[in-house]
N, C-alpha and C. Protein backbone atom coordinates (compact mmCIF):
# COMPACT_ATOMS: atom_id res chain seq x y z
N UNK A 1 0.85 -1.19 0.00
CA UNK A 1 0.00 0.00 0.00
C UNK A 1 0.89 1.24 0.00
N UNK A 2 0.80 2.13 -0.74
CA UNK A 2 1.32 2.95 -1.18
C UNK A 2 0.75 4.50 -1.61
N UNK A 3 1.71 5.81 -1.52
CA UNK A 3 0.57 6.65 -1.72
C UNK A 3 1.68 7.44 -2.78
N UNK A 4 1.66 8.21 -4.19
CA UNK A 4 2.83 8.45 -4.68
C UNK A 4 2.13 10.33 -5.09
N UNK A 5 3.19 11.05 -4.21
CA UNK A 5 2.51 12.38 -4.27
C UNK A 5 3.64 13.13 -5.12
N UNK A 6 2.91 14.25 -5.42
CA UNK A 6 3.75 15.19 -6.71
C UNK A 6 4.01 16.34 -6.28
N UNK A 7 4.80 16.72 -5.35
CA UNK A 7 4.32 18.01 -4.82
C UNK A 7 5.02 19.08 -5.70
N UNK A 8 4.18 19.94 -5.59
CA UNK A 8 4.39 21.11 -6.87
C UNK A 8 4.63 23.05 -6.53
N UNK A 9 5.74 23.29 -6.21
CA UNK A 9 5.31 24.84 -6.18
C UNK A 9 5.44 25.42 -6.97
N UNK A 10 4.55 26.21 -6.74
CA UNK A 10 3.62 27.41 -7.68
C UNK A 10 4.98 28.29 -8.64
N UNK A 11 4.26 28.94 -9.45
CA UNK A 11 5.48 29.57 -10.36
C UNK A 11 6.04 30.96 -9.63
N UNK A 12 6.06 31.66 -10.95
CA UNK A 12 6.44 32.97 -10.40
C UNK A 12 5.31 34.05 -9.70
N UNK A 13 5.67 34.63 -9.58
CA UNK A 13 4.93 36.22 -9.14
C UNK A 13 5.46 37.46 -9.08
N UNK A 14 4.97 38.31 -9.12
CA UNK A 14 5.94 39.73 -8.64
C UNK A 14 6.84 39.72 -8.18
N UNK A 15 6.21 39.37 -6.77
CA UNK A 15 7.42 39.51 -5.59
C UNK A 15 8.11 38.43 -5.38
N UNK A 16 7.98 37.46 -6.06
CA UNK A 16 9.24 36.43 -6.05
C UNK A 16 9.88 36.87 -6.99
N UNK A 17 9.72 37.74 -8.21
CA UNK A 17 10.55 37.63 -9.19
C UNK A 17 11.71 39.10 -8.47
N UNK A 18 11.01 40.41 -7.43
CA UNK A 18 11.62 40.77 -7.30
C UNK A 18 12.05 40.48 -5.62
N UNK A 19 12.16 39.06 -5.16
CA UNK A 19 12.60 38.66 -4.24
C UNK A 19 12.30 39.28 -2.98
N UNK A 20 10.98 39.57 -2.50
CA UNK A 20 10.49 40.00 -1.88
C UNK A 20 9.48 38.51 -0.86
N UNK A 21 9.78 38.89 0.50
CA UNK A 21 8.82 37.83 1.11
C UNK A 21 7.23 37.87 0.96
N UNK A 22 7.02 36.43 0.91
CA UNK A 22 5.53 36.42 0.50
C UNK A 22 4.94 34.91 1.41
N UNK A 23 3.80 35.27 2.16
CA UNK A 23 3.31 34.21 2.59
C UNK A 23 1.92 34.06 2.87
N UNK A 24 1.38 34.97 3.56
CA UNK A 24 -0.40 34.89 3.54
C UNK A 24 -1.06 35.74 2.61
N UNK A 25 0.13 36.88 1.86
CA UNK A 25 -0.32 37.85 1.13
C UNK A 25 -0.62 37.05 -0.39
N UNK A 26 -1.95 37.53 -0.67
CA UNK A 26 -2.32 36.76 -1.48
C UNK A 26 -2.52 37.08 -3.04
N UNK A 27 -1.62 36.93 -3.63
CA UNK A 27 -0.67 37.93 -5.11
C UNK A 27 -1.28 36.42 -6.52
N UNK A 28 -1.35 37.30 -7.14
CA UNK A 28 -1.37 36.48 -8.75
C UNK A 28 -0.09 35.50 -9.15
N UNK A 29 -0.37 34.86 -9.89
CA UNK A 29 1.13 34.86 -10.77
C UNK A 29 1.10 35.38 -11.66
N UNK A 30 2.46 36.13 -12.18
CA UNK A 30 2.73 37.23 -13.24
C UNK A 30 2.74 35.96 -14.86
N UNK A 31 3.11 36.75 -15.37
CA UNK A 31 2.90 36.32 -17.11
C UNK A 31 3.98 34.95 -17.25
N UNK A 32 5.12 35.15 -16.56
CA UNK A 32 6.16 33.60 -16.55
C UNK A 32 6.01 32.83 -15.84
N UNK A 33 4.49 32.88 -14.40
CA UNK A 33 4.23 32.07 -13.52
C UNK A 33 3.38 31.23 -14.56
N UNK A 34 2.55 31.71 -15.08
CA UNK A 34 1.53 31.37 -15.88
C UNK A 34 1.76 30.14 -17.44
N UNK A 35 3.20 30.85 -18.03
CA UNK A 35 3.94 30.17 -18.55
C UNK A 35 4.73 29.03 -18.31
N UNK A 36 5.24 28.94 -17.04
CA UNK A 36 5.47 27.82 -16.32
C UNK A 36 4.41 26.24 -16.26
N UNK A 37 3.57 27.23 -15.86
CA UNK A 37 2.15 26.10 -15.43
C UNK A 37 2.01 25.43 -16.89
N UNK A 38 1.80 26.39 -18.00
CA UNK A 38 1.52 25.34 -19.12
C UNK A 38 2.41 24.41 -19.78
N UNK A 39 3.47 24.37 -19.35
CA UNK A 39 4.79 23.50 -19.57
C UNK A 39 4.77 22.52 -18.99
N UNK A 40 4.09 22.82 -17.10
CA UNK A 40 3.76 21.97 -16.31
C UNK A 40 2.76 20.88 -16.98
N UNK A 41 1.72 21.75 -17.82
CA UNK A 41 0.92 20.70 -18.22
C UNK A 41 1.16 19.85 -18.78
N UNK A 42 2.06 19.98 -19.78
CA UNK A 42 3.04 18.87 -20.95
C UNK A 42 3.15 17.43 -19.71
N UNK A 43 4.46 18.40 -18.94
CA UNK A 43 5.06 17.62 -18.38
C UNK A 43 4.17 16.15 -17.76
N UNK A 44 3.00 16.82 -16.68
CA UNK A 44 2.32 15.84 -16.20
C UNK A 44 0.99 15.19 -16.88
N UNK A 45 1.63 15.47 -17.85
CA UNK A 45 0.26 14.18 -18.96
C UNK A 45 0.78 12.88 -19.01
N UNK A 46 2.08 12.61 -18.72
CA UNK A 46 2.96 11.39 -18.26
C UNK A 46 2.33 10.38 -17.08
N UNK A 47 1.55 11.38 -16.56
CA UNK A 47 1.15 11.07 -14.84
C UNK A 47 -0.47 10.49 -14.97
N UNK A 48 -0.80 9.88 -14.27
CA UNK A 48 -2.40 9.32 -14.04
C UNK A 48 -2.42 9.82 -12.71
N UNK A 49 -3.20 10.96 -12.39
CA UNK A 49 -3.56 11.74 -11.58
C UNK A 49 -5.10 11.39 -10.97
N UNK A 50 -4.85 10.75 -9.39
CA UNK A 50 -6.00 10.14 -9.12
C UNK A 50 -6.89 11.32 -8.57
N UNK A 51 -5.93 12.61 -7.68
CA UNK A 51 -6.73 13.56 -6.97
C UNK A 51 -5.37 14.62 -7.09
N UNK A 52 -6.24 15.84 -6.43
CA UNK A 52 -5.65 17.40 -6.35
C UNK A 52 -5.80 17.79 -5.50
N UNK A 53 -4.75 18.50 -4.72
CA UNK A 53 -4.68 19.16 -3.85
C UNK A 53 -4.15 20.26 -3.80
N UNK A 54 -4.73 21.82 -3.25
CA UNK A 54 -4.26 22.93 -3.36
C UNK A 54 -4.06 23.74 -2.07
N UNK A 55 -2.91 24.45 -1.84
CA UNK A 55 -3.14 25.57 -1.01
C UNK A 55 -4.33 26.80 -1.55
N UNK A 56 -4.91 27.49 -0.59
CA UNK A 56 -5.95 28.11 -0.78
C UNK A 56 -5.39 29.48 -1.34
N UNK A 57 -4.54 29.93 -1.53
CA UNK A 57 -3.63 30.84 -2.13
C UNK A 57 -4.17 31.56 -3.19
N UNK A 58 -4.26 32.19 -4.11
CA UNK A 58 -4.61 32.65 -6.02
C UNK A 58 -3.14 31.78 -6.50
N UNK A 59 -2.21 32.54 -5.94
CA UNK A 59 -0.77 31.44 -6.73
C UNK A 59 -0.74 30.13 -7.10
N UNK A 60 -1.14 29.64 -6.06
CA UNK A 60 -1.53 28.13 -6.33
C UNK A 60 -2.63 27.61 -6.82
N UNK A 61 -3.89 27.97 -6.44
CA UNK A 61 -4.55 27.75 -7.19
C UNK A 61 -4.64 28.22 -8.93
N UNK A 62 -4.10 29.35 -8.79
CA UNK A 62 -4.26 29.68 -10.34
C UNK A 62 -3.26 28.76 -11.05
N UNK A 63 -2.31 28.19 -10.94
CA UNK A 63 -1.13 27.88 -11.24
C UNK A 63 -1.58 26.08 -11.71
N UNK A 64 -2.49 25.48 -10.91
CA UNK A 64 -3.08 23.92 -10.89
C UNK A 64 -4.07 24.27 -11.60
N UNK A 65 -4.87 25.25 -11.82
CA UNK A 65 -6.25 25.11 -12.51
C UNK A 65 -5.41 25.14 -14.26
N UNK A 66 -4.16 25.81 -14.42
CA UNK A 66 -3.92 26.12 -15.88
C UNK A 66 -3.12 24.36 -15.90
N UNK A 67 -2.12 23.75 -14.94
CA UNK A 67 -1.90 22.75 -15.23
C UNK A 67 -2.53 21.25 -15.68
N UNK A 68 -4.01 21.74 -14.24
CA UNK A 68 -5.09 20.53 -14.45
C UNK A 68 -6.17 20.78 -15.37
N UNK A 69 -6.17 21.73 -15.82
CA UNK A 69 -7.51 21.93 -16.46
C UNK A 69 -8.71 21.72 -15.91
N UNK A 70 -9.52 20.81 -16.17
CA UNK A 70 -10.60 20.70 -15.88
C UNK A 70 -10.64 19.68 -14.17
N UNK A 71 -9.64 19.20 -14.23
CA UNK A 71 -9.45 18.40 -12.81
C UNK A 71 -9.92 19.22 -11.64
N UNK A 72 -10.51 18.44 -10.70
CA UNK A 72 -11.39 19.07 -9.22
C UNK A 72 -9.91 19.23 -8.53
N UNK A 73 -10.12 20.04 -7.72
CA UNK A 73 -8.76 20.79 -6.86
C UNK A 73 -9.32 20.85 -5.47
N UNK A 74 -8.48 20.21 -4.22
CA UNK A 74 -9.30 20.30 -3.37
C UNK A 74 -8.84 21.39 -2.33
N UNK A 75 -9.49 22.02 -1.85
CA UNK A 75 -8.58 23.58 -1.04
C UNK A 75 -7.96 23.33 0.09
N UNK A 76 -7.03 23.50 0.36
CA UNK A 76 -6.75 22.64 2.10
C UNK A 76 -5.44 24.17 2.24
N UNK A 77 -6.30 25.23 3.36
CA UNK A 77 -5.37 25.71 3.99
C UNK A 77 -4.24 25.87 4.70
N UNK A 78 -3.96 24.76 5.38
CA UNK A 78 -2.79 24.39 6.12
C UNK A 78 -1.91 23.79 5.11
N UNK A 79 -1.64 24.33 3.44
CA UNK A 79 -0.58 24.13 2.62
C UNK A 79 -0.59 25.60 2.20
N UNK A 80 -0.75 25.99 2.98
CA UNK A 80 -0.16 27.59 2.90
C UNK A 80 0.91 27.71 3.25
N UNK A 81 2.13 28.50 2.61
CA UNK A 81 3.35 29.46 3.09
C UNK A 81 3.48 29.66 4.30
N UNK A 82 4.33 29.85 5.38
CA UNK A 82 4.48 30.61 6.46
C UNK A 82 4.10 31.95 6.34
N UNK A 83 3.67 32.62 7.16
CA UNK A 83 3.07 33.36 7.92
C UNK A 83 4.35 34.66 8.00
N UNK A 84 4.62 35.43 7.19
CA UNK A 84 5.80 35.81 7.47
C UNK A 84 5.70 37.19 8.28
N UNK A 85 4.22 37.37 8.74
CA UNK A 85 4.18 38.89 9.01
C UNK A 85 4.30 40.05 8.75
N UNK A 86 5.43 41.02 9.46
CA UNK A 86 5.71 42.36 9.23
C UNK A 86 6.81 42.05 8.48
N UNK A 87 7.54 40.90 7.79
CA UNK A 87 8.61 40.82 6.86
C UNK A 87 7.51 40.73 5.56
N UNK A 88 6.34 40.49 5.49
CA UNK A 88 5.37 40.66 4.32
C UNK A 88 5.66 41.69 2.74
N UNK A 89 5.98 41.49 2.04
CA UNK A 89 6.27 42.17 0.94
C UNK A 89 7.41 43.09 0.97
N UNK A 90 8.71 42.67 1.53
CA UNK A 90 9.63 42.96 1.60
C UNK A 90 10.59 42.37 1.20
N UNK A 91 11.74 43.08 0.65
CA UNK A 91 13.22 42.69 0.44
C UNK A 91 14.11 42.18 1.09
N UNK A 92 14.95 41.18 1.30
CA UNK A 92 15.85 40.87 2.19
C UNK A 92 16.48 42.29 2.98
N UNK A 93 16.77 43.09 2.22
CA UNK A 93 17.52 44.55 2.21
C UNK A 93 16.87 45.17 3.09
N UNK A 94 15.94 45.13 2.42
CA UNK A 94 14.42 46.25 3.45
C UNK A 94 14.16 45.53 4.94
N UNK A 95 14.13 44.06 5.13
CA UNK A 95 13.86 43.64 6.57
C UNK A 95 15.07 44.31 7.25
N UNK A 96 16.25 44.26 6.89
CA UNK A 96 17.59 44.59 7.29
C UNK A 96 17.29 45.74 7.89
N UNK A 97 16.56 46.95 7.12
CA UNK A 97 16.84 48.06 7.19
C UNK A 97 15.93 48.11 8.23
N UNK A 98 14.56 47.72 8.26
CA UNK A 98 13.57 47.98 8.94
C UNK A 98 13.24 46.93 10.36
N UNK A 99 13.98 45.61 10.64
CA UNK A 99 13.78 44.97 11.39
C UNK A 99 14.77 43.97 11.80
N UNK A 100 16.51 45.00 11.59
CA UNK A 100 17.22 43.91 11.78
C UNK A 100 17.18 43.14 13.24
N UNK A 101 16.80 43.61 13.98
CA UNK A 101 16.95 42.61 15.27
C UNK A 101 16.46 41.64 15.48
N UNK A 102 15.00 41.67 15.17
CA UNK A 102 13.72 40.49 15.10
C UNK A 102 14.60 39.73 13.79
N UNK A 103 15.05 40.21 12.91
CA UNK A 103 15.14 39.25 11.39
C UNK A 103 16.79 38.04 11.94
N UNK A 104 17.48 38.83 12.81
CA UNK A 104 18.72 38.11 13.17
C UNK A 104 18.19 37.15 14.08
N UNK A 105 17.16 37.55 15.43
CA UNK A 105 16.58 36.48 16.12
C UNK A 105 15.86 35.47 15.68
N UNK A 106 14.83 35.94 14.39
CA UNK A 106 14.12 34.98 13.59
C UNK A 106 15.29 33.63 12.99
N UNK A 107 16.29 34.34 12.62
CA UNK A 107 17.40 33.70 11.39
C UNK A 107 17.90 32.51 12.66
N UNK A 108 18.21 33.18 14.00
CA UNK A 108 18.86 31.92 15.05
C UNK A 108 18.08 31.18 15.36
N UNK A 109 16.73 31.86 15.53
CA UNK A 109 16.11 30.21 16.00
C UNK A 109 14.53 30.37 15.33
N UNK A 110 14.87 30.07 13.96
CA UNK A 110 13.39 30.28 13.14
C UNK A 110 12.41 28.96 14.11
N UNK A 111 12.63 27.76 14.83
CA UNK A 111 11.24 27.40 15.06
C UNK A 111 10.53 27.80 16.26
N UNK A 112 11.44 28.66 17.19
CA UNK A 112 10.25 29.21 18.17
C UNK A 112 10.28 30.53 17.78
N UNK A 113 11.12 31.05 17.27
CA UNK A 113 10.93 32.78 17.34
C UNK A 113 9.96 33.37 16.06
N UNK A 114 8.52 33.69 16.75
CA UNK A 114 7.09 34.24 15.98
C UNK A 114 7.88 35.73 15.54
N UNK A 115 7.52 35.55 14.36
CA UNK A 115 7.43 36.92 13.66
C UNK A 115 6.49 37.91 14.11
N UNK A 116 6.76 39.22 14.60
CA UNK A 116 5.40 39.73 14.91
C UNK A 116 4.22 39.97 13.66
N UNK A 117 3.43 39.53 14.27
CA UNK A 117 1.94 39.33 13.12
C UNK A 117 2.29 37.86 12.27
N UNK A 118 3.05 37.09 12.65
CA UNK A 118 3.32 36.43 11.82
C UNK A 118 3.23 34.63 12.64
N UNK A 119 4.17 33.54 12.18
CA UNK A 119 4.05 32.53 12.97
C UNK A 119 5.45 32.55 13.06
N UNK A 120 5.28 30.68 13.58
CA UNK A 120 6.92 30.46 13.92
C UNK A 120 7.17 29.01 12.76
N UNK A 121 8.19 28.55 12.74
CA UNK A 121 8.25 27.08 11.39
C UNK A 121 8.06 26.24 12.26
N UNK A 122 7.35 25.87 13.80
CA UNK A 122 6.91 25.12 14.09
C UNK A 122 5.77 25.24 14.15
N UNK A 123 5.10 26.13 13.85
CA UNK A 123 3.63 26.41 13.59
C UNK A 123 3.58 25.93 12.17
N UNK A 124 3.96 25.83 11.51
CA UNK A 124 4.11 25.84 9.80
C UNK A 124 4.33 24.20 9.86
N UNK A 125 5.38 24.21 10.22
CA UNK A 125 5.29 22.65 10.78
C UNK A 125 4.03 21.36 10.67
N UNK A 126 3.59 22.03 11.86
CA UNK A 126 2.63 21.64 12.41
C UNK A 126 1.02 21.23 11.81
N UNK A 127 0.97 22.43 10.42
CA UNK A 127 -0.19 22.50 9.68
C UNK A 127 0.48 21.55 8.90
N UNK A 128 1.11 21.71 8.42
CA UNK A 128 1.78 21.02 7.29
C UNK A 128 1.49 19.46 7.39
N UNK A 129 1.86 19.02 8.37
CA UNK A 129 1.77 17.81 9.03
C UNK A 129 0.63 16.93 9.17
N UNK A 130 -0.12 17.75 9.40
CA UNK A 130 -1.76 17.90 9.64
C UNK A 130 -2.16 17.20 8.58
N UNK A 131 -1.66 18.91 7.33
CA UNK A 131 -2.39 18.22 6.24
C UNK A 131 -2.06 16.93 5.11
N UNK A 132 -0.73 16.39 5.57
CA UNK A 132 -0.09 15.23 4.79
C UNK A 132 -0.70 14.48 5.25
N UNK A 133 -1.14 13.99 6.45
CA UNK A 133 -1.84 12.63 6.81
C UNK A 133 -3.10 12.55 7.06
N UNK A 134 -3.51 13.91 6.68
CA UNK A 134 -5.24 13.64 5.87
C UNK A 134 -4.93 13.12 4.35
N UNK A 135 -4.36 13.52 3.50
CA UNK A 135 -4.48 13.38 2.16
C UNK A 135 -3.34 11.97 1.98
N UNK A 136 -2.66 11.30 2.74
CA UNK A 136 -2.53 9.99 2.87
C UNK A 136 -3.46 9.22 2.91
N UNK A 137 -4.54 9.54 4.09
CA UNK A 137 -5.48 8.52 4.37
C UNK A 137 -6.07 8.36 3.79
N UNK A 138 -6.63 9.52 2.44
CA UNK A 138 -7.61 9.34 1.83
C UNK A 138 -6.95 8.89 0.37
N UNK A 139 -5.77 8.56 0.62
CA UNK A 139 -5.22 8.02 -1.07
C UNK A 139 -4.62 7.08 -1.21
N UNK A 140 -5.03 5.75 -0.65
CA UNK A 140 -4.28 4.70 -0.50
C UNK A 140 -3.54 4.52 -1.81
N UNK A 141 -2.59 3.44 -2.11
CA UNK A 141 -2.62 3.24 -3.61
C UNK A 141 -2.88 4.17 -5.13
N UNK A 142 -2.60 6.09 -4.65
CA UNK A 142 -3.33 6.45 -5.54
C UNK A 142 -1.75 7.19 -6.16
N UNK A 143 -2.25 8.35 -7.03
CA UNK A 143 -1.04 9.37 -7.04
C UNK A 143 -1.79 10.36 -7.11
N UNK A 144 -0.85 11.47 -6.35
CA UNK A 144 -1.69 12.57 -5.93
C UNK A 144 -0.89 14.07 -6.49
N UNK A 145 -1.76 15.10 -7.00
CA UNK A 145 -0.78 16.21 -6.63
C UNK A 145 -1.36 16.95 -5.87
N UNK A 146 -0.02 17.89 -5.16
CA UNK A 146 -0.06 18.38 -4.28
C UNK A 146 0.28 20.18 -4.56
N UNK A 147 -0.39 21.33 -4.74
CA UNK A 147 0.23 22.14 -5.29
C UNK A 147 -0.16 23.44 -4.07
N UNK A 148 1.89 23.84 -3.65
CA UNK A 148 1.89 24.35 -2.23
C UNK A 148 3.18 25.09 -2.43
N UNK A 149 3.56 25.44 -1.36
CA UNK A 149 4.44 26.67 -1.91
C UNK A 149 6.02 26.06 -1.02
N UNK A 150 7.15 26.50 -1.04
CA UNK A 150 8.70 26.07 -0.79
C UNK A 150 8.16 25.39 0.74
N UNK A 151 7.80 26.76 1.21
CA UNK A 151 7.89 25.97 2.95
C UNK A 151 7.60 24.30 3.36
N UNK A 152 6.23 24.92 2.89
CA UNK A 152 5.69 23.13 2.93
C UNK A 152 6.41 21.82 2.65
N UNK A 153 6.68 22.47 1.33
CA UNK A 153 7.36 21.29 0.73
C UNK A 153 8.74 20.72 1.46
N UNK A 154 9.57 21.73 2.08
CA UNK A 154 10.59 21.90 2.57
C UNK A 154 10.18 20.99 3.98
N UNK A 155 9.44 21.63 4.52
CA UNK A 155 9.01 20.61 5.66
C UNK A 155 8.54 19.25 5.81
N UNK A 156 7.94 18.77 4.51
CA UNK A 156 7.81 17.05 4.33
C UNK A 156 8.84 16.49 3.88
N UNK A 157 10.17 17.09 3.04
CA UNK A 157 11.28 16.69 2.96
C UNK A 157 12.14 17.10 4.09
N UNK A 158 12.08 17.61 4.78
CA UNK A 158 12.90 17.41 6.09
C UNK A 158 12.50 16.31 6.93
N UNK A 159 11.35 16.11 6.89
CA UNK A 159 10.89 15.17 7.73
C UNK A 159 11.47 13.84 7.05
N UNK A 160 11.09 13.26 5.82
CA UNK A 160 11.79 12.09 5.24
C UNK A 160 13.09 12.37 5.01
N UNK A 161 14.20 12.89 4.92
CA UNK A 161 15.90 13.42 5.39
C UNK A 161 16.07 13.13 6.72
N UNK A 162 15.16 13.00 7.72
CA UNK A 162 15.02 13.36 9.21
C UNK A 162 16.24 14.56 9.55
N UNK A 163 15.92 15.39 8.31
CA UNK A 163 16.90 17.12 8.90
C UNK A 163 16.19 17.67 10.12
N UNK A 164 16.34 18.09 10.83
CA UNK A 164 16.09 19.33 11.76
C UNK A 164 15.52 20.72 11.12
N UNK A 165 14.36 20.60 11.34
CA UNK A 165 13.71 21.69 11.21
C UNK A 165 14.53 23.37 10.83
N UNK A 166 15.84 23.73 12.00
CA UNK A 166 16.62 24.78 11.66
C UNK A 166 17.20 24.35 10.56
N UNK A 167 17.44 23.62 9.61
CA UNK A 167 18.20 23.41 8.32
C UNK A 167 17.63 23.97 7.21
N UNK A 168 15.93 23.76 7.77
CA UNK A 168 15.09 23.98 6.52
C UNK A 168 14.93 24.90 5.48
N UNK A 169 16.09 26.05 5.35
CA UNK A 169 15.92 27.09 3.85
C UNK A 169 17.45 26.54 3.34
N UNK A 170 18.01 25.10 3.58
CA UNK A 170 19.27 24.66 2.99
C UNK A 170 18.45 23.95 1.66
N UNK A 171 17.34 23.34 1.96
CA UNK A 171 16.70 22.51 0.85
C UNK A 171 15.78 23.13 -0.19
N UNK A 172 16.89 23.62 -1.39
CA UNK A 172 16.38 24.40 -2.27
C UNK A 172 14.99 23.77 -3.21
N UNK A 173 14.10 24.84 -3.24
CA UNK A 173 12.92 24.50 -3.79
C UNK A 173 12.30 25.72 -4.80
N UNK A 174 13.20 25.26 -6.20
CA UNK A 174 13.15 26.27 -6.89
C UNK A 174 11.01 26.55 -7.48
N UNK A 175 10.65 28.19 -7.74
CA UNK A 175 9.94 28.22 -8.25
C UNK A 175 9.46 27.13 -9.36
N UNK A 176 8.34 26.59 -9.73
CA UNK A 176 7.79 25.51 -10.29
C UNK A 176 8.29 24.26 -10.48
N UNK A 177 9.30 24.05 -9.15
CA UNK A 177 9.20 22.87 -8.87
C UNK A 177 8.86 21.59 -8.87
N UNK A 178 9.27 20.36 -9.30
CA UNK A 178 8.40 19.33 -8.85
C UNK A 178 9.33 18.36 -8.01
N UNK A 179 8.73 17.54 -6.77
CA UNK A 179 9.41 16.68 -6.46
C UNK A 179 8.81 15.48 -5.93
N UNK A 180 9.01 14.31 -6.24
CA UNK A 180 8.35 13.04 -6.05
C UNK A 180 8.51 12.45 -5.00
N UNK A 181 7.73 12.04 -4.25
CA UNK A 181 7.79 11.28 -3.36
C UNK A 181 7.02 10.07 -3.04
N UNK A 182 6.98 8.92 -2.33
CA UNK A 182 6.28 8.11 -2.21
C UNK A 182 6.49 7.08 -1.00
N UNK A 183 5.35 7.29 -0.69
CA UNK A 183 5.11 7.31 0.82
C UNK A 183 4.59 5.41 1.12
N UNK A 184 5.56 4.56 1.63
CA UNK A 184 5.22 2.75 1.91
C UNK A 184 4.68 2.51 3.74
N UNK A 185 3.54 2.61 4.30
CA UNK A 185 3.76 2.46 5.35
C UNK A 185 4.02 3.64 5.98
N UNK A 186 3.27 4.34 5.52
CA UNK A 186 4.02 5.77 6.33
C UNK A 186 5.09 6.53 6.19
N UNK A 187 6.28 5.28 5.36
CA UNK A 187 7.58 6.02 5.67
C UNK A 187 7.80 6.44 3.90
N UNK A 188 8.38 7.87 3.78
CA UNK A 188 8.42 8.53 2.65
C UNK A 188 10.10 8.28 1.88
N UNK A 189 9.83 7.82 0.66
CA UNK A 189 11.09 7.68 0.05
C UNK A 189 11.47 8.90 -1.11
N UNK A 190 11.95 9.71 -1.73
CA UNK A 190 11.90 10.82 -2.47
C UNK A 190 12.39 10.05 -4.03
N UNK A 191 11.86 10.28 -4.64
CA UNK A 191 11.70 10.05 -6.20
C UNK A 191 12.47 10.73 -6.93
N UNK A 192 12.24 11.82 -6.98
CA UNK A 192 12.69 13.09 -7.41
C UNK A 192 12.48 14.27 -6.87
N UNK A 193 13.71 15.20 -7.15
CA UNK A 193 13.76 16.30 -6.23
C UNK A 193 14.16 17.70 -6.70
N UNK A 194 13.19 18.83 -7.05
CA UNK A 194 13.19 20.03 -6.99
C UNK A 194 13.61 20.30 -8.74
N UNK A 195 13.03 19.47 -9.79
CA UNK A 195 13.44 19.23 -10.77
C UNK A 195 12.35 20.53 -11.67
N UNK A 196 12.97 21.58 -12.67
CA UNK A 196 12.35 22.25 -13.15
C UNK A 196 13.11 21.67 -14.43
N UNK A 197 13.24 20.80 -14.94
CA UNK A 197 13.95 20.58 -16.52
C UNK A 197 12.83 20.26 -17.52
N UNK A 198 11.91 20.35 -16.84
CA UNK A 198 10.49 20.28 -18.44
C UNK A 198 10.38 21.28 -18.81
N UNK A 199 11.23 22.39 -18.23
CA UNK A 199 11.02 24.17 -18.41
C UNK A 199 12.02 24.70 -19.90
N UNK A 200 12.56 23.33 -19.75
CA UNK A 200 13.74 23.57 -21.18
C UNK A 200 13.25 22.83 -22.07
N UNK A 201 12.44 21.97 -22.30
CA UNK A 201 11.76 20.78 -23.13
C UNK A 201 10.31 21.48 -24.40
C-alpha cells in the first residue's frame, strides 16, 4: 500500500521575481508564472492523476487550474506558506533596514521565534503535518498532486531526510518545482527532487 505524491510549487509572481517575502499575502502569478504552469501541463500528462490538492492561495490555485484543467482541486489551507508577518512584501535589504533585530533572532532560531503578526516554522510545521496525513489517508494506492508553496514542501522533505527543522531554507525548492515522493507504510522515500527541466523541453 502505497501513496505516490507530486508536490508542486507554484510559479512565479511579482514579488518572487523581485525577491520579496511572500506568505499569507495573497498575489497572482505574473505572465512567466503562468507560462510555467503550461509547460507543467506537458510535463504531467505522463502522470495518471487520481486527486488534487491545493493551497488556498490565487498562486496556487491559479497555477493547478492552468496545469489541471478541468481536474477538481481540493482547497486545504494548512498548505499555505508561512506566515511571514511584518517581513510581508519585503526585500531581504528592506527587513535589514527595517527589522534587523527580530530578522537576526528569527534567522537563530526560526522554530520558536514568531514573527510579529506572523508565525513560527513550528507552527508551519505543524499545519503542514496535519495536512499530509489527511491526504494519505484518503489516497491509499493512488497518485496525488499536491500544489503548495517552498515551505511546505521543505518541511515534508525534512521530515523524510530526518533534517532538523533549523536546516530547513538549505533545501532548495526552486519556483515551479516538482518533487516526487512516495510514501510505503508511512515512511516517505523521495523520487525526485526540486526538478524544473520540463522548463527547457
Amino acid at each position: 500500500m502505497s501513496t505516490k505524491l507530486i508536490l508542486i510549487r507554484h510559479g512565479e509572481t511579482e514579488w518572487s521575481y523581485q525577491k520579496r517575502y511572500c506568505g499569507f499575502t495573497d498575489i497572482d502569478l505574473n505572465e512567466k508564472g503562468r507560462w510555467q504552469a503550461r509547460k507543467l501541463l506537458k510535463r504531467l500528462s505522463k502522470e495518471k492523476l487520481h486527486k488534487a490538492y491545493s493551497s488556498d492561495m490565487k498562486r496556487t490555485l491559479q497555477f493547478a487550474k492552468i496545469v489541471l484543467k478541468d481536474m477538481p482541486v481540493e482547497e486545504l489551507s494548512h498548505l499555505r506558506e508561512i506566515n511571514f508577518g511584518i517581513f510581508e512584501g519585503l526585500t531581504y535589504q528592506d527587513v535589514m533596514e527595517k527589522h534587523p533585530l527580530v530578522y537576526r533572532k528569527w534567522l537563530e532560531n526560526p522554530l520558536d521565534i514568531i514573527i510579529p503578526q506572523g508565525e513560527s516554522l513550528n507552527s508551519l510545521a505543524g499545519r503542514v503535518r496535519k495536512a499530509l496525513r489527511r491526504i494519505l489517508s484518503q489516497n491509499s494506492n493512488k497518485t496525488v498532486a499536491v500544489f503548495t508553496h517552498g515551505g511546505p514542501i521543505r518541511v515534508i522533505l525534512c521530515d523524510i531526510f530526518k533534517v532538523d527543522l533549523k536546516e530547513i531554507w538549505q533545501i532548495e525548492q526552486e519556483l515551479a518545482s516538482i518533487s516526487i515522493v512516495e510514501f510505503v507504510k508511512g515512511r516517505g522515500r523521495i523520487r525526485l527532487l526540486n526538478d524544473t527541466s520540463y522548463l527547457n523541453g
